[in-house]
PDB file of N, CA and C in Angstrom:
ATOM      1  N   UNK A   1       0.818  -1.200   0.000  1.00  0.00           N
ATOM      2  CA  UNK A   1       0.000   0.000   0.000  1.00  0.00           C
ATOM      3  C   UNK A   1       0.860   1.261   0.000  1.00  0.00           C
ATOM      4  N   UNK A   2       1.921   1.006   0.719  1.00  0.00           N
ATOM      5  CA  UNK A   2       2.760   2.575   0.848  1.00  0.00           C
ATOM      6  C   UNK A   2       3.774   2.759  -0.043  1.00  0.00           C
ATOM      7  N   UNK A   3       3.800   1.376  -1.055  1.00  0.00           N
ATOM      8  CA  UNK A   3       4.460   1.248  -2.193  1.00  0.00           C
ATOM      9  C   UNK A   3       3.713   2.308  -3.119  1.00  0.00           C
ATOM     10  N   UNK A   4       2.418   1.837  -3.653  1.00  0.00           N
ATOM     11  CA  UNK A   4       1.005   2.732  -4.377  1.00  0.00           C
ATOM     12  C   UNK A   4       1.327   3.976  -4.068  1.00  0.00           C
ATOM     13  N   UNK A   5       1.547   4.080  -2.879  1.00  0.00           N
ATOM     14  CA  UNK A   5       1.001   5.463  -2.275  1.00  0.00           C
ATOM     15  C   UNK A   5       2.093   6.724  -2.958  1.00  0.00           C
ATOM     16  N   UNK A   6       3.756   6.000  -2.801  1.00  0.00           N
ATOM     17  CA  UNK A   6       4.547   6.604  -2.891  1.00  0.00           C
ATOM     18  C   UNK A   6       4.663   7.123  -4.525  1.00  0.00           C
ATOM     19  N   UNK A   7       4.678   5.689  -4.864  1.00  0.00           N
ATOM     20  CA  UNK A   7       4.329   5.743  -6.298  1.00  0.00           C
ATOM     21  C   UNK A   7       3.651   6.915  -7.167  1.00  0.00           C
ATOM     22  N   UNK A   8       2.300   7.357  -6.774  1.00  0.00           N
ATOM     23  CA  UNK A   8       1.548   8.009  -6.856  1.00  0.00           C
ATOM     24  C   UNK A   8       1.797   9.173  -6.854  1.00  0.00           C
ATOM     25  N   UNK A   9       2.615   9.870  -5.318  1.00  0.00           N
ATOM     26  CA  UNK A   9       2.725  10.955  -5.237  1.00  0.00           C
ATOM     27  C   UNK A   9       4.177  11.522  -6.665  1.00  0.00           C
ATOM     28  N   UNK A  10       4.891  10.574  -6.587  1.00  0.00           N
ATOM     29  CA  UNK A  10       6.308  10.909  -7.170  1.00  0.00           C
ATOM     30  C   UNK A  10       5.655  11.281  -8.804  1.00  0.00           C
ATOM     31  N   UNK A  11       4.349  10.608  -9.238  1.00  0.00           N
ATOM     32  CA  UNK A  11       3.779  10.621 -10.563  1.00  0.00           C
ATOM     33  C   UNK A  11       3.219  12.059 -10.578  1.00  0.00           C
ATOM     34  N   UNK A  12       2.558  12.382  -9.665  1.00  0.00           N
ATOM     35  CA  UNK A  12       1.972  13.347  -9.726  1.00  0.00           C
ATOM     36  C   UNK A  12       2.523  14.853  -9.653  1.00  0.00           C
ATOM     37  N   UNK A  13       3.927  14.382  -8.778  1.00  0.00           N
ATOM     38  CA  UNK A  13       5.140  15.549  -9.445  1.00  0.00           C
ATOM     39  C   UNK A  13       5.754  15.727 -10.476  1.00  0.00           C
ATOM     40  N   UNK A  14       6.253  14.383 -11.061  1.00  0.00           N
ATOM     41  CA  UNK A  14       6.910  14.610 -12.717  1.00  0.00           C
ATOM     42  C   UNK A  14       5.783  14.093 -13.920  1.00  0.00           C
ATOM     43  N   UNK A  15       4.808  14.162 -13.221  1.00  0.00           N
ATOM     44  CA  UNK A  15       3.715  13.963 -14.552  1.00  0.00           C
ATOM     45  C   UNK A  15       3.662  12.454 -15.779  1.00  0.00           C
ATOM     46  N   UNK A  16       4.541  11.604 -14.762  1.00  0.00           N
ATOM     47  CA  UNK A  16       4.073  10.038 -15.113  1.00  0.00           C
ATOM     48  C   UNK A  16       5.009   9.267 -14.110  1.00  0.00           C
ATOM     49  N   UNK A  17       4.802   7.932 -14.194  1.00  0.00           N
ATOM     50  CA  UNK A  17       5.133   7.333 -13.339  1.00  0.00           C
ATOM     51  C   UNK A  17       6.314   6.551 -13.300  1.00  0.00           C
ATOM     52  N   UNK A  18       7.528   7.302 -12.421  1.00  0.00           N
ATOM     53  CA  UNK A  18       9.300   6.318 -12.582  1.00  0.00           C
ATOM     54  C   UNK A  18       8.977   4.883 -13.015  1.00  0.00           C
ATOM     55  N   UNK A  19       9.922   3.965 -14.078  1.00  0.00           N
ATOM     56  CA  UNK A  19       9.407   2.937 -14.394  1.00  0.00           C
ATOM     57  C   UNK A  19      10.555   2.058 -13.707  1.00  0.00           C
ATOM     58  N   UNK A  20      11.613   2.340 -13.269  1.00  0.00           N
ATOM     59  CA  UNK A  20      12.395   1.727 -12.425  1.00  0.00           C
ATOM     60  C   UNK A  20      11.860   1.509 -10.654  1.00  0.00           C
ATOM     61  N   UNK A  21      11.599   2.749 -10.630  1.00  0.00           N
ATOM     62  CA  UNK A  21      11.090   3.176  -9.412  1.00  0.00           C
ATOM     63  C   UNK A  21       9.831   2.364  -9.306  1.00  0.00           C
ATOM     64  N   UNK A  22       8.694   2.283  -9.929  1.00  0.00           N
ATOM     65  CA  UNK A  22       7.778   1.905  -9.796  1.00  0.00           C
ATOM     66  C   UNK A  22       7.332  -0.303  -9.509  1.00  0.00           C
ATOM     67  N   UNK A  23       8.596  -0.740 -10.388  1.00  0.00           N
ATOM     68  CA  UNK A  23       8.377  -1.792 -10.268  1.00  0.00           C
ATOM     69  C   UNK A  23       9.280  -2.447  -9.232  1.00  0.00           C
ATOM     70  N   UNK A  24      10.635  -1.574  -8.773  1.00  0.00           N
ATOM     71  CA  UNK A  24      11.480  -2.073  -7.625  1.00  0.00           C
ATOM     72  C   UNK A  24      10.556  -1.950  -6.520  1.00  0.00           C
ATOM     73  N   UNK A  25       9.815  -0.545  -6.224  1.00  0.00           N
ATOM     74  CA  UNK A  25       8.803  -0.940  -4.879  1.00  0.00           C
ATOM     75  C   UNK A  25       7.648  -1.921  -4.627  1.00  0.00           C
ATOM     76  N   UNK A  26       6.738  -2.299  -6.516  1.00  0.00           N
ATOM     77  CA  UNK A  26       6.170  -3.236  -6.846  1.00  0.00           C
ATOM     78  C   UNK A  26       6.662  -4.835  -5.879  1.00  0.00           C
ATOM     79  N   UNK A  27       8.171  -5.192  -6.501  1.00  0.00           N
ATOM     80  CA  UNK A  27       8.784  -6.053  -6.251  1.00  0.00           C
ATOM     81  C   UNK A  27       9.123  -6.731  -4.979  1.00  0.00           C
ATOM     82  N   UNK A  28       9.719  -4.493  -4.061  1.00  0.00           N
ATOM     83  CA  UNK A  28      10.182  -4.586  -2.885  1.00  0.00           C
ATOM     84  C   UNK A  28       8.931  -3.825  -2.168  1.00  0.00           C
ATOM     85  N   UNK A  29       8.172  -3.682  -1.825  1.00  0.00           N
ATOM     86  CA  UNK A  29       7.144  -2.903  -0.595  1.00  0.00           C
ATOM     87  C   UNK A  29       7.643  -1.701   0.433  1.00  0.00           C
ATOM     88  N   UNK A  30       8.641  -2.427   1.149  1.00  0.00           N
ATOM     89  CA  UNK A  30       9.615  -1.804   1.755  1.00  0.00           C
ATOM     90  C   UNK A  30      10.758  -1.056   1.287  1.00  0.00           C
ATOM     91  N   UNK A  31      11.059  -0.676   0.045  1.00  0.00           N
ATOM     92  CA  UNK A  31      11.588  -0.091  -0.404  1.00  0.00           C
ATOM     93  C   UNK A  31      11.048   1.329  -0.964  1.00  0.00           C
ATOM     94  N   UNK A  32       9.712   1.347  -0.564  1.00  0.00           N
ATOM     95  CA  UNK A  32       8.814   2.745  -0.717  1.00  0.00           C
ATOM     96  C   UNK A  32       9.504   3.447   0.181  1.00  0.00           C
ATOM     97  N   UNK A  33       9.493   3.394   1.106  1.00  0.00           N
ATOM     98  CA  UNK A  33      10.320   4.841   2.203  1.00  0.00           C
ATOM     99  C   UNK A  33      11.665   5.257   1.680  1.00  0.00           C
ATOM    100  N   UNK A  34      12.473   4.473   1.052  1.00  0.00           N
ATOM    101  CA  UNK A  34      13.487   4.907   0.401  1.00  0.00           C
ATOM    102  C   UNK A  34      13.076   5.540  -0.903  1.00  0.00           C
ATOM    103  N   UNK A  35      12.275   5.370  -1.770  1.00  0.00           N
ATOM    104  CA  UNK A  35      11.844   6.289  -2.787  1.00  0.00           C
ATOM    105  C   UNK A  35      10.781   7.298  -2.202  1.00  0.00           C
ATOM    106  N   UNK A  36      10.216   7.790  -0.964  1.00  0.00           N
ATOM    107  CA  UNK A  36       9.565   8.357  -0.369  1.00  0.00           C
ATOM    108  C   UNK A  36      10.540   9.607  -0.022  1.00  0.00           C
ATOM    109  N   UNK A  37      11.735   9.151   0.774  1.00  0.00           N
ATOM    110  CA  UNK A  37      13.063  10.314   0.711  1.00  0.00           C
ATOM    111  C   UNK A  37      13.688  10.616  -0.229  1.00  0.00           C
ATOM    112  N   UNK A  38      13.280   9.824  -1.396  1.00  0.00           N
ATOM    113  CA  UNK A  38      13.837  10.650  -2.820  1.00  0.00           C
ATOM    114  C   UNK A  38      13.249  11.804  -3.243  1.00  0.00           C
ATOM    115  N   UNK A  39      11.954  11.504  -3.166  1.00  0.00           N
ATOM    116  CA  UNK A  39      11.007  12.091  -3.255  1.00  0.00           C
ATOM    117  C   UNK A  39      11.273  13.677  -2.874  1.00  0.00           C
ATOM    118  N   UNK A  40      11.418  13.424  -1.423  1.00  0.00           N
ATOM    119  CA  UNK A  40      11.602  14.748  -0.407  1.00  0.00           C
ATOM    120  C   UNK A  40      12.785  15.640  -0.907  1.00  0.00           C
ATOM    121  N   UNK A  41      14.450  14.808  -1.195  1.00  0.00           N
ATOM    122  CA  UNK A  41      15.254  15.883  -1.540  1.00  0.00           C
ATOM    123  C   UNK A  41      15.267  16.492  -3.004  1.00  0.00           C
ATOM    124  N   UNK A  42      14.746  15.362  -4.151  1.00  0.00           N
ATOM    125  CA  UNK A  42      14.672  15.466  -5.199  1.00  0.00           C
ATOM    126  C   UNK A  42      13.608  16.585  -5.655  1.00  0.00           C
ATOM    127  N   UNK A  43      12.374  16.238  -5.325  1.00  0.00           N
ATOM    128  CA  UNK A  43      11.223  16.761  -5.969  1.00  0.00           C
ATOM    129  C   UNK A  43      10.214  18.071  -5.049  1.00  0.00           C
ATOM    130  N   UNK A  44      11.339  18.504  -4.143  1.00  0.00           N
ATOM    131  CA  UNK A  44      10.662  19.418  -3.109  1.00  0.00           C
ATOM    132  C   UNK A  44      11.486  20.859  -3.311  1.00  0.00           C
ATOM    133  N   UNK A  45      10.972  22.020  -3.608  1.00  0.00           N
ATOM    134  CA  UNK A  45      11.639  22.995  -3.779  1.00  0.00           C
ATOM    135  C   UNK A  45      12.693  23.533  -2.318  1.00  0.00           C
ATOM    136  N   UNK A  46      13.696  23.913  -2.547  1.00  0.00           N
ATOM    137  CA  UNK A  46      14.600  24.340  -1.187  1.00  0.00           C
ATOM    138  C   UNK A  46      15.039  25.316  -1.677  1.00  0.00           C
ATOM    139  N   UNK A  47      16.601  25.065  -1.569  1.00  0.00           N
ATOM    140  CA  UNK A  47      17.256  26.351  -2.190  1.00  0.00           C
ATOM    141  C   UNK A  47      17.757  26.448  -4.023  1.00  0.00           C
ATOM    142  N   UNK A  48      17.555  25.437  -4.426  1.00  0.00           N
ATOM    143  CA  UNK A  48      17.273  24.785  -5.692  1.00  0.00           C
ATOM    144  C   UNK A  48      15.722  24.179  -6.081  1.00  0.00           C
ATOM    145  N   UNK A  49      15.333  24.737  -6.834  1.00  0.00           N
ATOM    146  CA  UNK A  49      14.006  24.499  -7.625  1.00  0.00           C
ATOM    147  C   UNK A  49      14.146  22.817  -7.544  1.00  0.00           C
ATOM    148  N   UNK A  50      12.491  22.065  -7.447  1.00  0.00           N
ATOM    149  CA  UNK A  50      12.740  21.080  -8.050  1.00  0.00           C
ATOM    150  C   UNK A  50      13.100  20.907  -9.325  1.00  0.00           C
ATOM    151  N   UNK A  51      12.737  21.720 -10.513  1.00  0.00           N
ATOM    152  CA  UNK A  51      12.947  21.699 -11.948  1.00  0.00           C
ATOM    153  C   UNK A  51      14.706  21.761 -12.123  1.00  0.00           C
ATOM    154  N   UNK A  52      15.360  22.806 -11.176  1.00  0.00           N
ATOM    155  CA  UNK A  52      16.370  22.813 -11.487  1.00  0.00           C
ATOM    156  C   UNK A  52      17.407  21.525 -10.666  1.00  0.00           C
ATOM    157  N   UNK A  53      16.647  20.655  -9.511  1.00  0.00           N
ATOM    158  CA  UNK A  53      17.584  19.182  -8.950  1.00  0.00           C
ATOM    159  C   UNK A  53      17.377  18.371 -10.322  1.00  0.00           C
ATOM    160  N   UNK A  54      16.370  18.187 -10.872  1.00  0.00           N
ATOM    161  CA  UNK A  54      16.091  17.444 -11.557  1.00  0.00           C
ATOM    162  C   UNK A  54      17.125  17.791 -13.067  1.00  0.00           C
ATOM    163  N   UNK A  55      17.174  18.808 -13.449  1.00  0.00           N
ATOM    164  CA  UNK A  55      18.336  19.096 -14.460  1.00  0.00           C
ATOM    165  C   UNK A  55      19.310  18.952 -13.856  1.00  0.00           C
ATOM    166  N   UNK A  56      19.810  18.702 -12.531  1.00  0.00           N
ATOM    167  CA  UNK A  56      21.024  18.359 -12.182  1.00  0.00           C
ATOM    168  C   UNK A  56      20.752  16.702 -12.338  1.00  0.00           C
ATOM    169  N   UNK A  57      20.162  16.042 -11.619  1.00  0.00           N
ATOM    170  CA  UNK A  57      19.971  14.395 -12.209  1.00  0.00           C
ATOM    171  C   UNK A  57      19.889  13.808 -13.472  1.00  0.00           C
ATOM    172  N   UNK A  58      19.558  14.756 -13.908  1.00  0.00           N
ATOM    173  CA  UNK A  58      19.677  14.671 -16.138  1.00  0.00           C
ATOM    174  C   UNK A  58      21.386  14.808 -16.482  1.00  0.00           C
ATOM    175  N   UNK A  59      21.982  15.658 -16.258  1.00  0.00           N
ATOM    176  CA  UNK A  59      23.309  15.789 -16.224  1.00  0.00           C
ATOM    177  C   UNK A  59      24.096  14.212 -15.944  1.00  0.00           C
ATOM    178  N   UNK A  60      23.869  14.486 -14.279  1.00  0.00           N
ATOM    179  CA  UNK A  60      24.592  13.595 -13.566  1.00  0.00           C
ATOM    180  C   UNK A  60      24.062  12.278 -14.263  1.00  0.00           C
ATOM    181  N   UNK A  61      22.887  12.090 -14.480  1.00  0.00           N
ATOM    182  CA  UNK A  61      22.569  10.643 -15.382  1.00  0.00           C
ATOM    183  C   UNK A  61      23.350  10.554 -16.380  1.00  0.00           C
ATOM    184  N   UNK A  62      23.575  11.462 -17.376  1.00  0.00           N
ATOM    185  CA  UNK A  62      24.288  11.435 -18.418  1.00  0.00           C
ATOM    186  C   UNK A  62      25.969  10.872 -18.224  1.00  0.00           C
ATOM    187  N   UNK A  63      26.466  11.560 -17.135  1.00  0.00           N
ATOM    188  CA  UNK A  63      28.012  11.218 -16.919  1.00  0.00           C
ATOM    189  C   UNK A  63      28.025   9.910 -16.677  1.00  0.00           C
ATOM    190  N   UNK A  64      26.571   9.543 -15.922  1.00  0.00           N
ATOM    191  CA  UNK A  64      27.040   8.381 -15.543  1.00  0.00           C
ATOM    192  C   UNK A  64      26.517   7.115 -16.758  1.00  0.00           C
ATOM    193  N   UNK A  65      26.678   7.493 -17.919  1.00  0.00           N
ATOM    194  CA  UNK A  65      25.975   6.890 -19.187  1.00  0.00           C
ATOM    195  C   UNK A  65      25.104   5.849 -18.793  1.00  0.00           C
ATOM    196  N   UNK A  66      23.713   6.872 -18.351  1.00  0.00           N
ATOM    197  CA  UNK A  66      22.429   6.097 -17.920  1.00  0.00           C
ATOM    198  C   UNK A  66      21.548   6.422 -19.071  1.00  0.00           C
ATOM    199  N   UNK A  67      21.468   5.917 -20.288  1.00  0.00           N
ATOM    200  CA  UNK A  67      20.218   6.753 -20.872  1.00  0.00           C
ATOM    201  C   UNK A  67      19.032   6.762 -20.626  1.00  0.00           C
ATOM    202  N   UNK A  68      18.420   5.725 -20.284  1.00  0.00           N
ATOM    203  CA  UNK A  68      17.098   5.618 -19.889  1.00  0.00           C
ATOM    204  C   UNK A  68      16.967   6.314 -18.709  1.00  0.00           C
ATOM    205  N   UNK A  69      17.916   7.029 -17.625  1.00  0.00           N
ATOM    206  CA  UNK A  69      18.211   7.516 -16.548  1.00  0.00           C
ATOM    207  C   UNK A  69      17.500   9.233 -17.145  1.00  0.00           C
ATOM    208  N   UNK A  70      18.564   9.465 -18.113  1.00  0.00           N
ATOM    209  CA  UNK A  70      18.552  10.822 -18.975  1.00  0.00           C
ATOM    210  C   UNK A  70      16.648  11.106 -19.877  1.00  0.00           C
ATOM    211  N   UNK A  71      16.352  10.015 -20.215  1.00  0.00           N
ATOM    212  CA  UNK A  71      15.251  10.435 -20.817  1.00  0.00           C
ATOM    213  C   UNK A  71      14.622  10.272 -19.883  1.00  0.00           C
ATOM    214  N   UNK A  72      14.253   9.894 -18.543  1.00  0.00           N
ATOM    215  CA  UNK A  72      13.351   9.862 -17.502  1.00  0.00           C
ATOM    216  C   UNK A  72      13.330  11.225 -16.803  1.00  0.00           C
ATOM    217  N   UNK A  73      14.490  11.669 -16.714  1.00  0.00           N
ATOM    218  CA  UNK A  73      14.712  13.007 -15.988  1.00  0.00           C
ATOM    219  C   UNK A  73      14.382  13.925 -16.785  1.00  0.00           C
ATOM    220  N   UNK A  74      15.002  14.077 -18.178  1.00  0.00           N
ATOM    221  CA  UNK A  74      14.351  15.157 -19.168  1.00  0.00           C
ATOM    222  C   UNK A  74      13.020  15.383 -18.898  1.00  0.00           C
ATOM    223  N   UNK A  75      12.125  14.289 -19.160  1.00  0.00           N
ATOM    224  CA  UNK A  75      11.267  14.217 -19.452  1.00  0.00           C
ATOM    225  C   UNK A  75      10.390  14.635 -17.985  1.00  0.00           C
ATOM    226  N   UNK A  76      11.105  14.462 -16.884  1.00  0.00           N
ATOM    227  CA  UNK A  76      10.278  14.995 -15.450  1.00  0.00           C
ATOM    228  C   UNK A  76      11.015  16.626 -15.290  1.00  0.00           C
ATOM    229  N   UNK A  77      11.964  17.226 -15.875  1.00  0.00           N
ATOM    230  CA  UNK A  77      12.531  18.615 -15.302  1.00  0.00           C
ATOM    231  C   UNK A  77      11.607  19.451 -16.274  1.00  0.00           C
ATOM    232  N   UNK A  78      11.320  18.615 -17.848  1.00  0.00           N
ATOM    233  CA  UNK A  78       9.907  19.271 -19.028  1.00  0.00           C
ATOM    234  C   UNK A  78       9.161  19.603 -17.722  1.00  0.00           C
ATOM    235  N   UNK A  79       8.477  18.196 -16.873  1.00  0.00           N
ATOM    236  CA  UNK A  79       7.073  18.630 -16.874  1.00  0.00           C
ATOM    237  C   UNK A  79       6.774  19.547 -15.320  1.00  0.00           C
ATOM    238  N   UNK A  80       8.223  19.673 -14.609  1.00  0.00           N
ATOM    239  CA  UNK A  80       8.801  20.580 -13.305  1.00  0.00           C
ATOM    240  C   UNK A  80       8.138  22.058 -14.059  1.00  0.00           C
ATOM    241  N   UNK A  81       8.715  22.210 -15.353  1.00  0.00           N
ATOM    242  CA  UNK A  81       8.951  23.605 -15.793  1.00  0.00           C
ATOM    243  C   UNK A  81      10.005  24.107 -16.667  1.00  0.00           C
ATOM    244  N   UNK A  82      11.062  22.975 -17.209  1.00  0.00           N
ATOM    245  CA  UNK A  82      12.652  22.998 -17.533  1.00  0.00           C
ATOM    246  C   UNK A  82      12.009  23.218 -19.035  1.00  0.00           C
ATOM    247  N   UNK A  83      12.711  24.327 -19.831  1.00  0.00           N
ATOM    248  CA  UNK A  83      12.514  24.712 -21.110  1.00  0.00           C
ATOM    249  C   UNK A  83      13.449  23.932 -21.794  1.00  0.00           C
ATOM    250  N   UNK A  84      12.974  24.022 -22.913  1.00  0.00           N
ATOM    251  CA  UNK A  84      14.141  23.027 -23.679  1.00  0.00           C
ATOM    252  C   UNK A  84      15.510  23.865 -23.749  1.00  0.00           C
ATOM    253  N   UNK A  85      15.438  25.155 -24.126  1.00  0.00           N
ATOM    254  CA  UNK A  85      16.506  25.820 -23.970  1.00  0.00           C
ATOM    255  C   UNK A  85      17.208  25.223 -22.318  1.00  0.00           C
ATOM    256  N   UNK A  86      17.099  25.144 -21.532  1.00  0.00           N
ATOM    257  CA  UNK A  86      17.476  24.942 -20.057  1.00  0.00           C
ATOM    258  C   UNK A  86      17.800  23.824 -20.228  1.00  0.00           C
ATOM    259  N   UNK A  87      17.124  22.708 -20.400  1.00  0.00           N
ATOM    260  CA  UNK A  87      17.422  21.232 -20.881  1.00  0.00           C
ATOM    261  C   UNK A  87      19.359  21.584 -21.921  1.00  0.00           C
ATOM    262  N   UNK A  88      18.821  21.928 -23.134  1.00  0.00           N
ATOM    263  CA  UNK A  88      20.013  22.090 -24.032  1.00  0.00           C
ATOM    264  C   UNK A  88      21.201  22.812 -23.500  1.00  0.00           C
ATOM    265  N   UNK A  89      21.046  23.717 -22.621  1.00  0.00           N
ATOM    266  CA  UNK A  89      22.308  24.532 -21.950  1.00  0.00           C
ATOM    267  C   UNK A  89      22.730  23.176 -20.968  1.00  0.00           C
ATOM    268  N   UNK A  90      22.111  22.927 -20.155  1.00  0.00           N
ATOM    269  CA  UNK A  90      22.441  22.181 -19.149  1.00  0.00           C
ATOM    270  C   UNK A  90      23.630  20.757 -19.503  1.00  0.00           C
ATOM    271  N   UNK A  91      22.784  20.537 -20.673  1.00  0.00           N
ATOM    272  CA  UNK A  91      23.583  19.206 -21.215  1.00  0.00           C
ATOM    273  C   UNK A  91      25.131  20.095 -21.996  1.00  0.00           C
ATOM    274  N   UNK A  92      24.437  21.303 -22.585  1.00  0.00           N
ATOM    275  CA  UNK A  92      26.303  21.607 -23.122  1.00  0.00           C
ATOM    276  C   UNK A  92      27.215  21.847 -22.015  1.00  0.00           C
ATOM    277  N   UNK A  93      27.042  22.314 -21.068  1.00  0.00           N
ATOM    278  CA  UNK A  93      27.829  22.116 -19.777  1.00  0.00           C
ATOM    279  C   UNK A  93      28.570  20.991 -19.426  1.00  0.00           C
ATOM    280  N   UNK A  94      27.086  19.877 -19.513  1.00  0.00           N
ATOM    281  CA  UNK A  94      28.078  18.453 -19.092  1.00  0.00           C
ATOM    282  C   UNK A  94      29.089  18.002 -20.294  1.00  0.00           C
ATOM    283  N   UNK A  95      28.398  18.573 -21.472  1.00  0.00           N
ATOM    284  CA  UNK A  95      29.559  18.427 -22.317  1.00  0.00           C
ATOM    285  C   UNK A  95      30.802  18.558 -22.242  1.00  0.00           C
ATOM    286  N   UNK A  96      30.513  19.884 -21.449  1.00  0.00           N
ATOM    287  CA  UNK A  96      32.191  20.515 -21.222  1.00  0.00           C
ATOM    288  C   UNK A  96      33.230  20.159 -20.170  1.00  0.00           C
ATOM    289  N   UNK A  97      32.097  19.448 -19.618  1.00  0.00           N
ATOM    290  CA  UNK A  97      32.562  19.209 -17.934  1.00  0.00           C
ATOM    291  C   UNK A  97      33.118  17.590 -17.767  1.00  0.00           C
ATOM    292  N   UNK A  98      32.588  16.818 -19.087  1.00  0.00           N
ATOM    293  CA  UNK A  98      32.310  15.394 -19.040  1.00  0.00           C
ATOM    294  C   UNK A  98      32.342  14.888 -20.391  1.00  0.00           C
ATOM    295  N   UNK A  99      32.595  15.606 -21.481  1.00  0.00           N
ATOM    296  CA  UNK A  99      32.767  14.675 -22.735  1.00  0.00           C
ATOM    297  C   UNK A  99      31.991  14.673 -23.688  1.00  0.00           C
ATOM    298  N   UNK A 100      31.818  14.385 -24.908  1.00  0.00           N
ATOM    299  CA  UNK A 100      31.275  13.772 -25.589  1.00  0.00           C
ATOM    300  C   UNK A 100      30.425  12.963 -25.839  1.00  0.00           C
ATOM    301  N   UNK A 101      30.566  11.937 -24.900  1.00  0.00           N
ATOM    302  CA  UNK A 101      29.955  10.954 -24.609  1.00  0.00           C
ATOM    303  C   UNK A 101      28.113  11.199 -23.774  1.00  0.00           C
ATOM    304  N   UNK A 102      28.369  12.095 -22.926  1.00  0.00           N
ATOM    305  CA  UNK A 102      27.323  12.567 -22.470  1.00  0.00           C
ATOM    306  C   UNK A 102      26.409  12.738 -23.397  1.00  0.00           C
ATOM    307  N   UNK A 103      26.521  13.888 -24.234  1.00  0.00           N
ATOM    308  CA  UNK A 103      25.464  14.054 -25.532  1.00  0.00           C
ATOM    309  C   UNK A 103      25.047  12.874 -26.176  1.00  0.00           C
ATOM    310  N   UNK A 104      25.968  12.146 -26.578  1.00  0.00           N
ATOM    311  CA  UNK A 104      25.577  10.664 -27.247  1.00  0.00           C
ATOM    312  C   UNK A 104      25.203   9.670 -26.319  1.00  0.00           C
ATOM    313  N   UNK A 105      24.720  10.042 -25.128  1.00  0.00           N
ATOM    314  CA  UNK A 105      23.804   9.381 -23.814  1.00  0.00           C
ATOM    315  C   UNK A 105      22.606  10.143 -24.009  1.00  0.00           C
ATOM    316  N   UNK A 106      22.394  11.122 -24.251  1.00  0.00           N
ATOM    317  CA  UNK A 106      21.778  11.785 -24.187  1.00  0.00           C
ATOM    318  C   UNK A 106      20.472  12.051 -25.347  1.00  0.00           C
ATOM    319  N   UNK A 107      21.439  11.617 -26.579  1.00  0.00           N
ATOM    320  CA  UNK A 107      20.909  11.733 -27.944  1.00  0.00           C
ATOM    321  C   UNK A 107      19.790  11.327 -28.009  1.00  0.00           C
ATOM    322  N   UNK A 108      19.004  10.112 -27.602  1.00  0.00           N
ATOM    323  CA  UNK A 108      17.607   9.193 -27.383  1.00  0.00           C
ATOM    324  C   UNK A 108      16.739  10.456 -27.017  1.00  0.00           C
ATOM    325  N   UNK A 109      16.980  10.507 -25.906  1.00  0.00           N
ATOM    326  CA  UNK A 109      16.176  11.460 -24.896  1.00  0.00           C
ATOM    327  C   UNK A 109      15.839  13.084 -25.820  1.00  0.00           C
ATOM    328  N   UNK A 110      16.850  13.363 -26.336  1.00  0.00           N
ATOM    329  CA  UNK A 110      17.082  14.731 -26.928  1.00  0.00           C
ATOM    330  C   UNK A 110      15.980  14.462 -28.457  1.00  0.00           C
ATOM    331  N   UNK A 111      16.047  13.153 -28.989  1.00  0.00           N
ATOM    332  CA  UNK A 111      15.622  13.034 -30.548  1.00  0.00           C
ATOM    333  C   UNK A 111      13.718  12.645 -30.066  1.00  0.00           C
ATOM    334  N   UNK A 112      13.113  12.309 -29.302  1.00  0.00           N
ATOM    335  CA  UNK A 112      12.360  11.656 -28.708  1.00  0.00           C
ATOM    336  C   UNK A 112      11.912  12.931 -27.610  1.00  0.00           C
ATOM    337  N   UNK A 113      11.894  13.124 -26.472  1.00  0.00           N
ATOM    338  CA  UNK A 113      11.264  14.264 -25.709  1.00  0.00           C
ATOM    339  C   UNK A 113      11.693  15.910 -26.330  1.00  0.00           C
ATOM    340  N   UNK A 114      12.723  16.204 -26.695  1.00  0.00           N
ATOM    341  CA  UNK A 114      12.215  17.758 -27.179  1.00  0.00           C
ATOM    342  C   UNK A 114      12.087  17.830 -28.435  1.00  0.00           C
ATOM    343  N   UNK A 115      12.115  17.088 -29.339  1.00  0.00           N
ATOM    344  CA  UNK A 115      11.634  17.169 -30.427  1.00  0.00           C
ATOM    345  C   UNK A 115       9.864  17.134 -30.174  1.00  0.00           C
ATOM    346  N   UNK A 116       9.065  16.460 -29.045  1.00  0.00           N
ATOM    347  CA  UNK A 116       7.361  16.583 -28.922  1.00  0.00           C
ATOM    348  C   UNK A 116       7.461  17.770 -28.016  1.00  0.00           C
ATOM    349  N   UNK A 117       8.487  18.660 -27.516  1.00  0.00           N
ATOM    350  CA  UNK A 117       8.396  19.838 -26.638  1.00  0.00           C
ATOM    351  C   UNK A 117       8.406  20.925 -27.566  1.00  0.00           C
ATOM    352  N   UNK A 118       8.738  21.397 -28.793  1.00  0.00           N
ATOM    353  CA  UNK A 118       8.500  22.033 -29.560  1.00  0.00           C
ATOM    354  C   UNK A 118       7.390  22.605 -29.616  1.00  0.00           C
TER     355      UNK A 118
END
């Protein structure tokens, strides 16, 4: 139940539902309170916007050549508020900061979510 629950709320912040996230608490039950505190530092405004943690987890996904990581986050910092311009700066940064490689982690996510953000 507090799997659902968590589930739910995290959907209703990035406007669909983590698909990693969703079937590890499926799987694990007890592993909802740990995506429950993701929840809290990730998706809760502080001194960083949620829109803008979440372009930091798009980044950091990228270095860490996660793509499905990268199009999950794009696609939740879109529906935070993240312009594609913001999206596209963000990633030339990691470019600069991290390679080449990033962008071509990235490329899926980039050809597929802002190409329907247009």
């Amino acid at each position: 139940m507090l799997g659902k629950k968590v589930s739910r709320k995290i959907s209703e912040k990035i406007g669909f539902e983590p698909g990693p996230a969703a079937v590890f608490v499926k799987l694990d039950p007890t592993s909802a309170a740990f995506y429950e505190q993701c929840d809290k530092v990730i998706l809760s405004d502080g001194a960083l916007s949620a829109k803008y943690k979440m372009l930091l987890v798009m980044c950091i996904s990228a270095t860490r050549m996660c793509d499905d990581c990268v199009t999950q986050s794009m696609k939740a910092a879109l529906n935070l508020g993240a312009t594609r311009e913001e999206i596209l700066e963000a990633l030339r940064v990691t470019f600069v900061t991290s390679g080449a490689q990033t962008v071509q982690v990235a490329k899926k996510a980039l050809e597929t979510i802002l190409a329907k953000a247009r």
